[in-house]
Structure formats: C-alpha cells, structure tokens
C-alpha atoms as a PDB file:
ATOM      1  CA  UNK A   1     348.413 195.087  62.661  1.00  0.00           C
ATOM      2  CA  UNK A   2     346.789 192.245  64.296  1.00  0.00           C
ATOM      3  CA  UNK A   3     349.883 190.021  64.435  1.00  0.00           C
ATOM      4  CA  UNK A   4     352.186 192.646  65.554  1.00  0.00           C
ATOM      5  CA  UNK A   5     349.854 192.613  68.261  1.00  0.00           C
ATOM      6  CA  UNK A   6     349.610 189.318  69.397  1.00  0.00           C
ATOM      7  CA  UNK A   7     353.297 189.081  69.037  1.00  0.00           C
ATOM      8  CA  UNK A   8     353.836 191.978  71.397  1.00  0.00           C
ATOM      9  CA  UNK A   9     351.493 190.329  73.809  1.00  0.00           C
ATOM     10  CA  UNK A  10     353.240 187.707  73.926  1.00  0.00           C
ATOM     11  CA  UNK A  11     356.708 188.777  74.285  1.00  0.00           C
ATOM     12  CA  UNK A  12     355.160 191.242  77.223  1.00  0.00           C
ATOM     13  CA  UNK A  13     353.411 187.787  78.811  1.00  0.00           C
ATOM     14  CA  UNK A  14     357.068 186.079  78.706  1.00  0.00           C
ATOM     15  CA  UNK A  15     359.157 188.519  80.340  1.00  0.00           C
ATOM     16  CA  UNK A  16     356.913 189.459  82.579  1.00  0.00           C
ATOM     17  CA  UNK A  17     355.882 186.286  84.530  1.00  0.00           C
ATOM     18  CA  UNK A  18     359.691 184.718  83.970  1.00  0.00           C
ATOM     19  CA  UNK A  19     360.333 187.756  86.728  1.00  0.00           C
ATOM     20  CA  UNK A  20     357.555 188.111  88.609  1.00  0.00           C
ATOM     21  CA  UNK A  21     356.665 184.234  89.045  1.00  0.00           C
ATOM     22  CA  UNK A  22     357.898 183.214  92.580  1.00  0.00           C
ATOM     23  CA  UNK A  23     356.049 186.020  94.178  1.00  0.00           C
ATOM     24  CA  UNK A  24     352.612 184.601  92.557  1.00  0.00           C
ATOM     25  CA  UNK A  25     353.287 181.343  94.157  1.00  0.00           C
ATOM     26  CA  UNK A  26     354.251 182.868  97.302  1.00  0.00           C
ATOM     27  CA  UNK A  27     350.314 184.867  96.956  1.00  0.00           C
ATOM     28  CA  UNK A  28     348.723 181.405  95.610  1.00  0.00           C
ATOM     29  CA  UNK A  29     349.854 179.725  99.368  1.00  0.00           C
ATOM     30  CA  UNK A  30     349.438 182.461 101.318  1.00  0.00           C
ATOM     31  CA  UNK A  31     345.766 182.901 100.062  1.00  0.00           C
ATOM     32  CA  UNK A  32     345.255 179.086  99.736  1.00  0.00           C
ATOM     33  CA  UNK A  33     346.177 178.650 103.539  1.00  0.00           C
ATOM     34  CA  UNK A  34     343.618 179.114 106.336  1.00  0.00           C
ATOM     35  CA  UNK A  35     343.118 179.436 110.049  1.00  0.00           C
ATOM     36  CA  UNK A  36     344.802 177.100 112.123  1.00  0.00           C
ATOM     37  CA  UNK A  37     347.056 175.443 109.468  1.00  0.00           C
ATOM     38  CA  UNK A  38     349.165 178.259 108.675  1.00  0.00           C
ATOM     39  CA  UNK A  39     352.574 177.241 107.258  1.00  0.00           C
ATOM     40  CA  UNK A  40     353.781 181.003 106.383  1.00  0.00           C
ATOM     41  CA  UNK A  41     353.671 184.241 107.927  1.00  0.00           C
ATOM     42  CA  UNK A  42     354.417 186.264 104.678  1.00  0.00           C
ATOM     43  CA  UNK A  43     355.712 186.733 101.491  1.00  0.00           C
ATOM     44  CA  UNK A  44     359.736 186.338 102.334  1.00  0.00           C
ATOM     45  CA  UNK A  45     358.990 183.504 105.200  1.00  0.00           C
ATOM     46  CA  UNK A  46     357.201 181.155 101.791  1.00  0.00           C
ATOM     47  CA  UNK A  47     360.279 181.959  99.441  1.00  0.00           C
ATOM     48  CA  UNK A  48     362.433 180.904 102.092  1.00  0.00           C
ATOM     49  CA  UNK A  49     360.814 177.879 103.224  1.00  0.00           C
ATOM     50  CA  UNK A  50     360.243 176.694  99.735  1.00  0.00           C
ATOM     51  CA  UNK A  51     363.871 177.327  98.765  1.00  0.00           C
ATOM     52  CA  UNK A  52     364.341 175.302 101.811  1.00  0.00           C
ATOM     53  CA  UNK A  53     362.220 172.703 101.200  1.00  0.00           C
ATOM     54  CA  UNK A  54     362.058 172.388  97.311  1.00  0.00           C
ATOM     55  CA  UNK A  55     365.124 173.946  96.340  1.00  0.00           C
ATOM     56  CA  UNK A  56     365.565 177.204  94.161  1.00  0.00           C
ATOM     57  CA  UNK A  57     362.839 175.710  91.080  1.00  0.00           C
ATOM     58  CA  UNK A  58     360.690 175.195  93.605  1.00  0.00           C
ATOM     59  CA  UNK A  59     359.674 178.540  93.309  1.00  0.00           C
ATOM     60  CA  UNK A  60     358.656 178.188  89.415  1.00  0.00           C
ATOM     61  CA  UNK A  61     356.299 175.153  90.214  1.00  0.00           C
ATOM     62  CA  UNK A  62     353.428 175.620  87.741  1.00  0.00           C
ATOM     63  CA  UNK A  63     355.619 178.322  85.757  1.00  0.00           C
ATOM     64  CA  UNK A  64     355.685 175.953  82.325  1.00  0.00           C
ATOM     65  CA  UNK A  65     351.764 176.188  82.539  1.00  0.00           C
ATOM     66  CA  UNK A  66     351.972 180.193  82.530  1.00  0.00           C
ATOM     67  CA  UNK A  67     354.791 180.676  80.473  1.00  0.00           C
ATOM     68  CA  UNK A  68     352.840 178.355  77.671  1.00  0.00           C
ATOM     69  CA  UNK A  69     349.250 180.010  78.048  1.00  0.00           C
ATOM     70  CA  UNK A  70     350.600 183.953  79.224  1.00  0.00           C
ATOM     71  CA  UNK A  71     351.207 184.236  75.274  1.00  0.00           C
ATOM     72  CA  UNK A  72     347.762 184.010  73.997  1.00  0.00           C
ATOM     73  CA  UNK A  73     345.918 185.560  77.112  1.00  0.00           C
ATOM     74  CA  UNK A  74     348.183 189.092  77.231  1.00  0.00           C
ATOM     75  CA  UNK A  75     347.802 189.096  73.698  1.00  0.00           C
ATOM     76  CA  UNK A  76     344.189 188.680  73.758  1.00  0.00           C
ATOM     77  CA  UNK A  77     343.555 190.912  76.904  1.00  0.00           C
ATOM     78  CA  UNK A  78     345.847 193.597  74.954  1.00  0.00           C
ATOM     79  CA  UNK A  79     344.251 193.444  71.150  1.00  0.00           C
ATOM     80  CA  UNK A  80     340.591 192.919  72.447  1.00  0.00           C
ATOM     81  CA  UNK A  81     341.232 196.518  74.204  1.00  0.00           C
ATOM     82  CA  UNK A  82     342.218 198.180  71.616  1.00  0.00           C
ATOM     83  CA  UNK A  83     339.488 196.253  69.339  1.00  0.00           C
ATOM     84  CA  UNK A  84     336.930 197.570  71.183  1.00  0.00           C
ATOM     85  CA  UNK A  85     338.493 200.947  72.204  1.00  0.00           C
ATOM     86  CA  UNK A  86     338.628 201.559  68.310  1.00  0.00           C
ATOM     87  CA  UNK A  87     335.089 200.604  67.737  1.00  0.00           C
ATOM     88  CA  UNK A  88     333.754 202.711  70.855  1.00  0.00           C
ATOM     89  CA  UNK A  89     335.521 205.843  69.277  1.00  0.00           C
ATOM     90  CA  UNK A  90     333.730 208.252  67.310  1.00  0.00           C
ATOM     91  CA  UNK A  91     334.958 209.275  63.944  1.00  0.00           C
ATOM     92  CA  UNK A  92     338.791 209.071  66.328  1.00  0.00           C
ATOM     93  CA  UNK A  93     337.615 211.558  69.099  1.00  0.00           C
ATOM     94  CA  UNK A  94     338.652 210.741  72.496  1.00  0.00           C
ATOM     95  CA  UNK A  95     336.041 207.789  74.123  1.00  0.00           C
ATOM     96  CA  UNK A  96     335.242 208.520  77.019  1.00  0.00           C
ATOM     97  CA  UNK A  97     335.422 207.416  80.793  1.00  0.00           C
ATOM     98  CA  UNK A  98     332.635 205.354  80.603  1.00  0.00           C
ATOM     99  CA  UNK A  99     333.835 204.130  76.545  1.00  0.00           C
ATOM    100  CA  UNK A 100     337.002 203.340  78.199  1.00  0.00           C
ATOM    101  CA  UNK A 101     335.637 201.275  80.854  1.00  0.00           C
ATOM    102  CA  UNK A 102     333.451 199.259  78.438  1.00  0.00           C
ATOM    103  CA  UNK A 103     336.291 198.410  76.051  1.00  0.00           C
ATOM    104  CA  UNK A 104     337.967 197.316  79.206  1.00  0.00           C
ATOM    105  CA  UNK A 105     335.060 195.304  80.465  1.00  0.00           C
ATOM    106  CA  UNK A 106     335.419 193.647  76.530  1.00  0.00           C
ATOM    107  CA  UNK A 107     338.967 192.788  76.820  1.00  0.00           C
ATOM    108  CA  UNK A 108     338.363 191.179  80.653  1.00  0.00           C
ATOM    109  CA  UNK A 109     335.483 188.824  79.169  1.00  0.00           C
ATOM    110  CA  UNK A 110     337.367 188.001  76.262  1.00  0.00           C
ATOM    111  CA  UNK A 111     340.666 186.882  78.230  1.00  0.00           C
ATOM    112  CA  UNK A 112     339.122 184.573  80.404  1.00  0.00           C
ATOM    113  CA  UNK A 113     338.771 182.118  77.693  1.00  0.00           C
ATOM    114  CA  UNK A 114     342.568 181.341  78.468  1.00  0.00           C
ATOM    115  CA  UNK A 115     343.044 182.613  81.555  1.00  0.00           C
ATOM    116  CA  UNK A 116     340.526 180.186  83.285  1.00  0.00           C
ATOM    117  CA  UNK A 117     342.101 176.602  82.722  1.00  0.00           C
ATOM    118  CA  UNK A 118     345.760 178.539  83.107  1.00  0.00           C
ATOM    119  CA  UNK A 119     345.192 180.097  86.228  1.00  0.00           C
ATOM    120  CA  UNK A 120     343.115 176.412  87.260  1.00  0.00           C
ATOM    121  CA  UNK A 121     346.360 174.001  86.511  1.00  0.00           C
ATOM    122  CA  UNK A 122     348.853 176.695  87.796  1.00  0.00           C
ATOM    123  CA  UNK A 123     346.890 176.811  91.218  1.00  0.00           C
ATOM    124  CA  UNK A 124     347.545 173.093  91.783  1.00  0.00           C
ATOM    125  CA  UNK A 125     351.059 173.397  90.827  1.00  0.00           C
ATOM    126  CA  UNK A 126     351.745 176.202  93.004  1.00  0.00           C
ATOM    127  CA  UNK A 127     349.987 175.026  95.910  1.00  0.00           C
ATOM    128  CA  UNK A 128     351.425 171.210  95.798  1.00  0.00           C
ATOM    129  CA  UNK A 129     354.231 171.837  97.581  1.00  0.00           C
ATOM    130  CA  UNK A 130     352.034 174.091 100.925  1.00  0.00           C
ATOM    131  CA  UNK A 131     349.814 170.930 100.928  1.00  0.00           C
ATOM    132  CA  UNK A 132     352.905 168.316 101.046  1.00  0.00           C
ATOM    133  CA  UNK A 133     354.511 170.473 103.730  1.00  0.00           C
ATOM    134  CA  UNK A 134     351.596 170.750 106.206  1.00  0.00           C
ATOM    135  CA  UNK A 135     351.273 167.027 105.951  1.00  0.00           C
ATOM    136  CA  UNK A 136     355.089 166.361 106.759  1.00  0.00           C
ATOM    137  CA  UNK A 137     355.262 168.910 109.533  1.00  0.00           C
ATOM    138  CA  UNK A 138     351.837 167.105 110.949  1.00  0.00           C
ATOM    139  CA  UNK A 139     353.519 163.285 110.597  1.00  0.00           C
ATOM    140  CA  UNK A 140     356.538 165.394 112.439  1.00  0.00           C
ATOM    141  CA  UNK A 141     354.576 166.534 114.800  1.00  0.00           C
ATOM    142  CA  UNK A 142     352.325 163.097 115.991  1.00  0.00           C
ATOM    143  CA  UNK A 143     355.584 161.293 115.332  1.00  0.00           C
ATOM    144  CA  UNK A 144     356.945 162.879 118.489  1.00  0.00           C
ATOM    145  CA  UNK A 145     353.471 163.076 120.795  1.00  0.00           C
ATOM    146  CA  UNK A 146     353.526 159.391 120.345  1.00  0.00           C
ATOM    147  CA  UNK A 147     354.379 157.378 123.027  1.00  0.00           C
ATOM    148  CA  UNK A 148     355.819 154.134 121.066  1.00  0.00           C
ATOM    149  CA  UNK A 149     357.157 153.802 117.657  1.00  0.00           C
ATOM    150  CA  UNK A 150     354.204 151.815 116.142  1.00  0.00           C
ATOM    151  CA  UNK A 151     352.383 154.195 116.364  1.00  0.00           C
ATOM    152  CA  UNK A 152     354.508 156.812 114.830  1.00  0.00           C
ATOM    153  CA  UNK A 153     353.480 158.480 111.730  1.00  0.00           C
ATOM    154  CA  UNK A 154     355.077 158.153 107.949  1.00  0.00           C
ATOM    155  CA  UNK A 155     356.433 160.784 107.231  1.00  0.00           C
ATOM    156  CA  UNK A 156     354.439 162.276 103.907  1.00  0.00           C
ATOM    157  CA  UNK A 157     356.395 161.776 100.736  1.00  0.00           C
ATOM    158  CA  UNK A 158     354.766 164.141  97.892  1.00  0.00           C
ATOM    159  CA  UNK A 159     354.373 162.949  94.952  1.00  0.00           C
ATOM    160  CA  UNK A 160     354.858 165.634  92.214  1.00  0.00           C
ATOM    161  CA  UNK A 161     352.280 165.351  89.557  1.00  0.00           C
ATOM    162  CA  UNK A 162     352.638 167.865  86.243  1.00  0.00           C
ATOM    163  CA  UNK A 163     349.768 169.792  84.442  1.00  0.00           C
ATOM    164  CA  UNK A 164     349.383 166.778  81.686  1.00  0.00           C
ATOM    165  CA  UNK A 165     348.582 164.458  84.311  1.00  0.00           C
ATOM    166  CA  UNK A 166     345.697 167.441  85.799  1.00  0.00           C
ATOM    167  CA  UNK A 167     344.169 168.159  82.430  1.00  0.00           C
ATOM    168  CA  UNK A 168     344.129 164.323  81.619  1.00  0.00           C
ATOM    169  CA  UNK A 169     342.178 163.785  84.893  1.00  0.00           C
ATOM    170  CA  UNK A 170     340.242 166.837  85.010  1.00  0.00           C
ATOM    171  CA  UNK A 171     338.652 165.821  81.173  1.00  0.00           C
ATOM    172  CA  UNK A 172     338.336 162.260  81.821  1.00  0.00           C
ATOM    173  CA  UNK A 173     336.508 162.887  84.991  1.00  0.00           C
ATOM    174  CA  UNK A 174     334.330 166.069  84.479  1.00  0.00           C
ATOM    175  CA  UNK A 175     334.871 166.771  80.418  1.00  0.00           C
ATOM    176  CA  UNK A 176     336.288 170.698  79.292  1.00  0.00           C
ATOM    177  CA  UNK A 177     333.895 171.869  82.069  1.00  0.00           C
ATOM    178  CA  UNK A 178     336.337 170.622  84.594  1.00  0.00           C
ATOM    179  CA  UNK A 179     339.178 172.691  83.267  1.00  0.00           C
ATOM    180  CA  UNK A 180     336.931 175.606  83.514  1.00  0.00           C
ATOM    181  CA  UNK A 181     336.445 175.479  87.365  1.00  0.00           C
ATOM    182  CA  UNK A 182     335.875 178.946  88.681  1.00  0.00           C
ATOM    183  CA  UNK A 183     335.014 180.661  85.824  1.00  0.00           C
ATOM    184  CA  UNK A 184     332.378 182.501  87.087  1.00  0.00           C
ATOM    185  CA  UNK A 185     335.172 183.686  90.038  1.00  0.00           C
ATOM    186  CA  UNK A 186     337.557 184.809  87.100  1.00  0.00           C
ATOM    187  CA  UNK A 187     334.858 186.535  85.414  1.00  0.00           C
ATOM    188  CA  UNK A 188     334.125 188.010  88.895  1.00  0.00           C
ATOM    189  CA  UNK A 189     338.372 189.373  89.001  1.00  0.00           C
ATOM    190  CA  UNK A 190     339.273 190.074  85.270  1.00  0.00           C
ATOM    191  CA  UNK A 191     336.382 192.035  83.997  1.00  0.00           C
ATOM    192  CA  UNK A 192     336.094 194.807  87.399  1.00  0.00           C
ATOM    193  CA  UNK A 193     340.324 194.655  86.563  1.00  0.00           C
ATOM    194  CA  UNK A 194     340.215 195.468  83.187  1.00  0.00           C
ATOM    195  CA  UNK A 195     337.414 197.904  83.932  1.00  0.00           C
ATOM    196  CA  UNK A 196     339.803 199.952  86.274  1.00  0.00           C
ATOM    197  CA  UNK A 197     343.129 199.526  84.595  1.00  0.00           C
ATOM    198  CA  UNK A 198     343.027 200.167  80.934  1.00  0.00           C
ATOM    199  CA  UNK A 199     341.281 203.601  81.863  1.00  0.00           C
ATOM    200  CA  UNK A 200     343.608 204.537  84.466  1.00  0.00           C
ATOM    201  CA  UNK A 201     346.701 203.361  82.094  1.00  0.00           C
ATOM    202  CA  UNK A 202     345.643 205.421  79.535  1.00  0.00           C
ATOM    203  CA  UNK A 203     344.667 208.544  81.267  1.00  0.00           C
ATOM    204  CA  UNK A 204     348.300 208.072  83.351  1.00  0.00           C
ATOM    205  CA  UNK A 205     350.129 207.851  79.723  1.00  0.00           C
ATOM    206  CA  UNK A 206     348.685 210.671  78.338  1.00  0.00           C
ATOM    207  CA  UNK A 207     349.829 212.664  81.507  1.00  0.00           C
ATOM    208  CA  UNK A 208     353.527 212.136  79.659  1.00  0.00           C
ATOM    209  CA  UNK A 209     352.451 212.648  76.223  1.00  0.00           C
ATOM    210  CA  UNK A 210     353.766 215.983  75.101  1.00  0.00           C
ATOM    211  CA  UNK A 211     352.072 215.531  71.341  1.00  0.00           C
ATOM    212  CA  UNK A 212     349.042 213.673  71.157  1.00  0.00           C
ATOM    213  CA  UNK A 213     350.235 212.274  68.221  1.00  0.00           C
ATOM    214  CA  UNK A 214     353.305 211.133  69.634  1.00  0.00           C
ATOM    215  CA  UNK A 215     353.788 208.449  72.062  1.00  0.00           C
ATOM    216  CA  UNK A 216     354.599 208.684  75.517  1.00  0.00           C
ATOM    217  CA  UNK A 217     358.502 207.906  76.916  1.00  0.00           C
ATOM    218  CA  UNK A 218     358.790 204.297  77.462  1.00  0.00           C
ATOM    219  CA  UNK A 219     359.394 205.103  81.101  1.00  0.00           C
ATOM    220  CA  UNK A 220     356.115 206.719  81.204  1.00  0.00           C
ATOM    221  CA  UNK A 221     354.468 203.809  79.835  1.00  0.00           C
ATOM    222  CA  UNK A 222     356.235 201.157  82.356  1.00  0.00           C
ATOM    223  CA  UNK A 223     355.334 204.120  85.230  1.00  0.00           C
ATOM    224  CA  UNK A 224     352.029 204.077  84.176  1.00  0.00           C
ATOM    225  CA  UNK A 225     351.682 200.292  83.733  1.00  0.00           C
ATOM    226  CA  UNK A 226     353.155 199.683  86.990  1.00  0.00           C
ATOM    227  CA  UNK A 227     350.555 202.484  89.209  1.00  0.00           C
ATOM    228  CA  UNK A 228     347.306 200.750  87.249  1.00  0.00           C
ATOM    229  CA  UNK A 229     347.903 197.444  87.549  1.00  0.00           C
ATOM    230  CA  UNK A 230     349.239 197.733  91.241  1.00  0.00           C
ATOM    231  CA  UNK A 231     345.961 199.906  91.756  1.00  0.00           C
ATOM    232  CA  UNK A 232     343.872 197.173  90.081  1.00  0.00           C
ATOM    233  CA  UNK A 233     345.565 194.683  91.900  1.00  0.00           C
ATOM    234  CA  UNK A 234     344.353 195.570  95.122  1.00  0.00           C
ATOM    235  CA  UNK A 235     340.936 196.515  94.202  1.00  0.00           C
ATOM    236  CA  UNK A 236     339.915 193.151  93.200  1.00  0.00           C
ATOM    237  CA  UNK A 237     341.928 191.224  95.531  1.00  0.00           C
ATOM    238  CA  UNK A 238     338.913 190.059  97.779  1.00  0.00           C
ATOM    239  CA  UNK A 239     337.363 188.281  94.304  1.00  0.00           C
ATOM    240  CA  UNK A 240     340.733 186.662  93.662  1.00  0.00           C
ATOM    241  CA  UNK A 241     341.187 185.480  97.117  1.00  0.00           C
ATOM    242  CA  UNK A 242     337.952 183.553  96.106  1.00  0.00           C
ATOM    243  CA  UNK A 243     338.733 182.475  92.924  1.00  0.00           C
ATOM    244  CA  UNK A 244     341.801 180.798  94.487  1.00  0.00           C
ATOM    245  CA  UNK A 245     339.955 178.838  97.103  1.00  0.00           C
ATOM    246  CA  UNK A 246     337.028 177.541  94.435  1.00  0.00           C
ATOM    247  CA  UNK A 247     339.899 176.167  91.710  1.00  0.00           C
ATOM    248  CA  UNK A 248     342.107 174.686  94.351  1.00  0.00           C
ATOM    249  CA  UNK A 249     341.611 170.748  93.787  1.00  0.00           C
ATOM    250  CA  UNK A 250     343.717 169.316  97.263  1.00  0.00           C
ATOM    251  CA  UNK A 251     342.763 170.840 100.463  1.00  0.00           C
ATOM    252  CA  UNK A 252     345.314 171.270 103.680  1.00  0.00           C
ATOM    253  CA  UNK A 253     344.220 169.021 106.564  1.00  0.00           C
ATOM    254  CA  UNK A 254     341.146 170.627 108.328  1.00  0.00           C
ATOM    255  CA  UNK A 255     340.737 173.037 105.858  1.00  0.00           C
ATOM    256  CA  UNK A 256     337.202 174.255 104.497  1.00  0.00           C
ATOM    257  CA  UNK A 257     335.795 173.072 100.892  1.00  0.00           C
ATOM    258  CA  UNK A 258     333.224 175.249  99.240  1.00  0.00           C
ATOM    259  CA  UNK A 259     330.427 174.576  97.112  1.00  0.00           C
ATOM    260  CA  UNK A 260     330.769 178.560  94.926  1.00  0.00           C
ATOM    261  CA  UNK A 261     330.965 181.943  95.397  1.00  0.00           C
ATOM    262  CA  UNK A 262     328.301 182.712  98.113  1.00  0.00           C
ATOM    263  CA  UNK A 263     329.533 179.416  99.672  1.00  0.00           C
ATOM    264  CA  UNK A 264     333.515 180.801  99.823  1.00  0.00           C
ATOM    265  CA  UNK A 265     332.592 184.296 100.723  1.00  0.00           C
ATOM    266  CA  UNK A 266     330.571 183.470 103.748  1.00  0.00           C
ATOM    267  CA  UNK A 267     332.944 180.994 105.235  1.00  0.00           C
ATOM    268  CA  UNK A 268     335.773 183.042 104.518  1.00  0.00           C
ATOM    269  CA  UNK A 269     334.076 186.245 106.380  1.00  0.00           C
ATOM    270  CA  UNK A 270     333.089 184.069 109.548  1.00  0.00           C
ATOM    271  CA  UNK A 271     335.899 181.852 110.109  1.00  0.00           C
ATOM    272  CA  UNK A 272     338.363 184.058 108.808  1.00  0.00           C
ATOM    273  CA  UNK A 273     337.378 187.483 109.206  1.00  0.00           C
ATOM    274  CA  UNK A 274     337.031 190.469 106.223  1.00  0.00           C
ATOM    275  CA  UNK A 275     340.674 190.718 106.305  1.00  0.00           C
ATOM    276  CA  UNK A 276     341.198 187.706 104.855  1.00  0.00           C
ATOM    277  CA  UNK A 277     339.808 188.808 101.323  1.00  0.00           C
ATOM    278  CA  UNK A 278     343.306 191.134 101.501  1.00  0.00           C
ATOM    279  CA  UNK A 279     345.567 187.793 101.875  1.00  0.00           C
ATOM    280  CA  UNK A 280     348.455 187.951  99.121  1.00  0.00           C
ATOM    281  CA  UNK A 281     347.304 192.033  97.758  1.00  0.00           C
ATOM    282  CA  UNK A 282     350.756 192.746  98.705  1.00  0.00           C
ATOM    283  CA  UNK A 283     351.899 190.171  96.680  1.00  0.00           C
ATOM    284  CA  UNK A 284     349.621 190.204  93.816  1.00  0.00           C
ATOM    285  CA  UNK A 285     350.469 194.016  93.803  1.00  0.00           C
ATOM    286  CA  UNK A 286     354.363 193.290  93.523  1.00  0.00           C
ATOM    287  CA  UNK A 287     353.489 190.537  90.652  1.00  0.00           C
ATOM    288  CA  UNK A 288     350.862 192.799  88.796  1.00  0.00           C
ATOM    289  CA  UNK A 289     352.598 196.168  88.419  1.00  0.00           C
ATOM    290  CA  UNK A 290     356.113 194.897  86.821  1.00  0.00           C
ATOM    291  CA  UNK A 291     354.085 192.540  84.881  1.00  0.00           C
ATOM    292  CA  UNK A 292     351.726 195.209  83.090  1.00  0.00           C
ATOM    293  CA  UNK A 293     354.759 198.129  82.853  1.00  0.00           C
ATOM    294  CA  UNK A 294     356.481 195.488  80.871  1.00  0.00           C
ATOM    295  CA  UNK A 295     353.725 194.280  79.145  1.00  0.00           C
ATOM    296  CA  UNK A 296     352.963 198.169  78.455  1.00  0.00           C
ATOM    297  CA  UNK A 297     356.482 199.183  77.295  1.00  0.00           C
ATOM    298  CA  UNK A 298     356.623 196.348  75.254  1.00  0.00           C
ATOM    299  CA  UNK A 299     353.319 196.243  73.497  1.00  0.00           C
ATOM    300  CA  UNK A 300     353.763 200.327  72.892  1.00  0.00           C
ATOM    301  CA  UNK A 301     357.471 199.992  71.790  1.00  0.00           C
ATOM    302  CA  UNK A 302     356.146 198.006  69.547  1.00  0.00           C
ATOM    303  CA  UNK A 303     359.025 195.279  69.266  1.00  0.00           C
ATOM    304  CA  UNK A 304     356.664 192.893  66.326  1.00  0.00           C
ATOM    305  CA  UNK A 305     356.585 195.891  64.340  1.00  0.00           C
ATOM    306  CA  UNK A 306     360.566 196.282  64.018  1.00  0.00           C
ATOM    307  CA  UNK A 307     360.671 192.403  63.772  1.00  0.00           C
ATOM    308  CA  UNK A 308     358.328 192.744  61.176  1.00  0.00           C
ATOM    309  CA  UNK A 309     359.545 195.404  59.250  1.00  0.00           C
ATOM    310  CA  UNK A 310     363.084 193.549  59.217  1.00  0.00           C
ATOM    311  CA  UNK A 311     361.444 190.558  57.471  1.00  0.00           C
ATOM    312  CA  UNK A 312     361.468 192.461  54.095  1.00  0.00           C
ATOM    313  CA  UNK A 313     364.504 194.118  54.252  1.00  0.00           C
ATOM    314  CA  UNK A 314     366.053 190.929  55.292  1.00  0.00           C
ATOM    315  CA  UNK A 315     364.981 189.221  52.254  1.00  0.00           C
ATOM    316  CA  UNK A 316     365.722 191.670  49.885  1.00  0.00           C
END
C-alpha cells in the first residue's frame, strides 16, 4: 500500500543519514574546497579537524535539515520506482533493462522536488564551518607576517546561522526559485543515479532469490543495496562535484564563483584538473552504500506493513 510505503521510506531515510551523516559533510568540504585554499587532505584529516574545531556536533551541522526532508524524498524516490516499474510491466512479466532504467529515470525526476532545496540548505550548513576556518587560519596567518600590532588581523569569529534564517533570506531575496538553486545540476546527478541503481539493485537481489515469489534474505537486500548505490555513487560523482559548487552560497577566500553548469565544468577542468570531478567519490561511496542497504532492507522488510497490521489487532 501506498502508506506502507512512504512509511518505509521514511524510516529507511532516518536511519540511514543519522549514520552516515558526518562522512557527507566531510565530502560537502572536501568538494567545496579548491586549489590553493585547501584546509583538508581527506576524509579522516576533516572529521578530525572539525571535532577539533567545532566539537563532536560539529559533524551533524545541517543534519536537522536532512533528517526533516530525507522522509519524504526516500519515500518518494522509493514509491515513484515501483509506480512506474508496475506500470512499465506487461500483464506482470519481467520489464526489461531498458523498462527498468526508465522507471528509474521516473523515480530520479520525481525526487528532486525535495531533494533540491534539502540538499541547497544542507550545503550551507555543512560548509559554514570550512569557510569560518580558512578565514581564522588566514587572520592567523597575516597576524604573524605583520610587523606591528595595528596592523594585525581579527581573528574571524563565525557566526552560526540555521536553515530558517537561509530559507527566510533565500525567499525574500530571490522568491521559491532561490531555494531551487541547482536544480538543473540535481537533475543532472539523480536521474543518471536512479537510472543505474534501481536496475542493478534489482538484478543483484534476484541473484539471492531462490523463489521468485519469495523475497530475497535481508542480507541480500542490504548486499545488494550497498554494491548499487556505491556503484552509482561513483558514476555520477563528477555531476555532483558540480552541483555542490553551483548551490554553495559563501565562497572561501580566492575561490572561483560560477555562473552554471558549462561555467563550473570548465573552470573546474582548467584550474583544477579532471581529477577534481572525483573529489569526495570515496566519501559519497561510504555515505551512499549503507544508506541504500538500509533503505533496501527496510523498505523490503517491510516494517509499515507489521506496524500496520498491529493497528487492528491492537484495537480489537
């Protein structure tokens, strides 16, 4: 049922980014940061410095923002696959590759509706503390090359704004278009993801199937989870690396703006090189693949429908 569904979604979407979180900050600065103003060297040197520097919560900056919006966007990612998976079919026959790759293309389209303003107030949050820290290490830094104390630098104080305050700004200033920054970017990400990975899930659960009427082991379903949304991951790293840079709001000292896509992609490639577009798919790899197993497991489990079924009984 349709609310089983969305319930299962959502319970995936919470238990999933609750354990994957701090590693999709640590990919959000190490994507953000560029050339020449490079705070981190990798994933274990950001956790550490922002332990260090913000304390242990200061690796769940922006994780209210998720943790409010992952409900609705798993479960719509997860029921608008199998929405269009069940129309694609033919009188129940198996779809096929190409069936299976449209009904993910439907499900990446449809999420974006959500995942768009999320992933846009998260990206500030995240990145907030990279920014603040670059600008204290530089008042450090010309705070010691100068030669008398006047003209020593302030240190940089941050000051921590929340994802009210954003969305407050971002619609008084530019309207809903403004929470919708990088949209086209998101499309450019979510749809060639869903496209791989609901196929590749699919095809991997059926390899532990025994009964095609039966479902597969749960640990077949996390398995499988885990290789196609790793797989995914990775494949479409280069268009989030992009997405990143066009919703991020505050910019490091020195560091490029960008004007879209084409704009991103070609200063990227010639200031930064091709690898580049592979900053954080390490990271994003680690975050993806727990966070779809779970969201698999859970969503074929099918915890709403023993909630659901308890409701009855319960009353009776």
């Amino acid at each position: 049922s349709l609310p089983a569904k969305l319930i299962n979604g959502g319970i995936a979407g919470l238990i999933g980014v609750t354990c994957v979180f701090p590693i999709d900050l640590a990919k959000t600065r190490l994507q953000n940061q560029q050339n020449g103003q490079r705070m981190y060297s990798s994933m274990s040197d950001c956790l550490i410095k922002t332990i260090r520097s913000e304390g242990y919560f200061g690796m769940y900056r922006g994780a209210a923002v998720n943790l409010t919006l992952v409900t609705p966007e798993k479960a719509i990612k997860l029921a608008a696959n199998d929405f269009f998976r069940h129309h694609l079919s033919k009188d129940g026959k198996k779809l096929t590759l190409l069936r299976e790759m449209l009904a993910g293309c439907g499900a990446g389209t449809c999420q974006v509706i959500v995942t768009t303003p999320m992933e846009m107030l998260k990206i500030q949050l995240q990145d907030a503390g990279r920014i603040a820290a670059q600008k204290k290490l530089m008042a450090a830094q010309a705070q010691l090359s100068s030669s008398s104390a006047a003209g020593a630098a302030e240190p940089a104080v941050e000051t921590r704004t929340t994802a009210t305050q954003i969305t407050r700004e971002l619609l008084r200033s530019k309207g809903i278009a403004g929470l919708y920054k990088g949209l086209g970017a998101t499309l450019l990400r979510d749809v060639p993801f869903s496209i791989v990975y609901f196929p590749l899930f699919a095809n991997l659960n059926k390899l532990g199937q025994k009964d095609p009427n039966v479902k597969a082991p749960f640990y077949v379903s996390f398995l499988s989870g885990c290789v196609a949304g790793s797989t995914a991951a990775v494949a479409v790293n280069p268009c989030d690396v992009i997405k990143t840079r066009l919703q991020s709001l505050q910019r490091g000292v020195n560091e490029d703006t960008y004007s879209g896509i084409l704009d991103c992609t070609k200063k990227i490639w010639q200031k930064e090189g091709p690898m580049a577009f592979l900053k954080g798919a390490y990271c994003r790899a680690l975050v993806i693949a727990p966070l779809f197993g779970i969201a698999q497991v859970v969503y074929f489990i099918g915890i709403a429908e023993f909630l659901l079924d308890m409701l009855p009984k319960h009353r009776a």
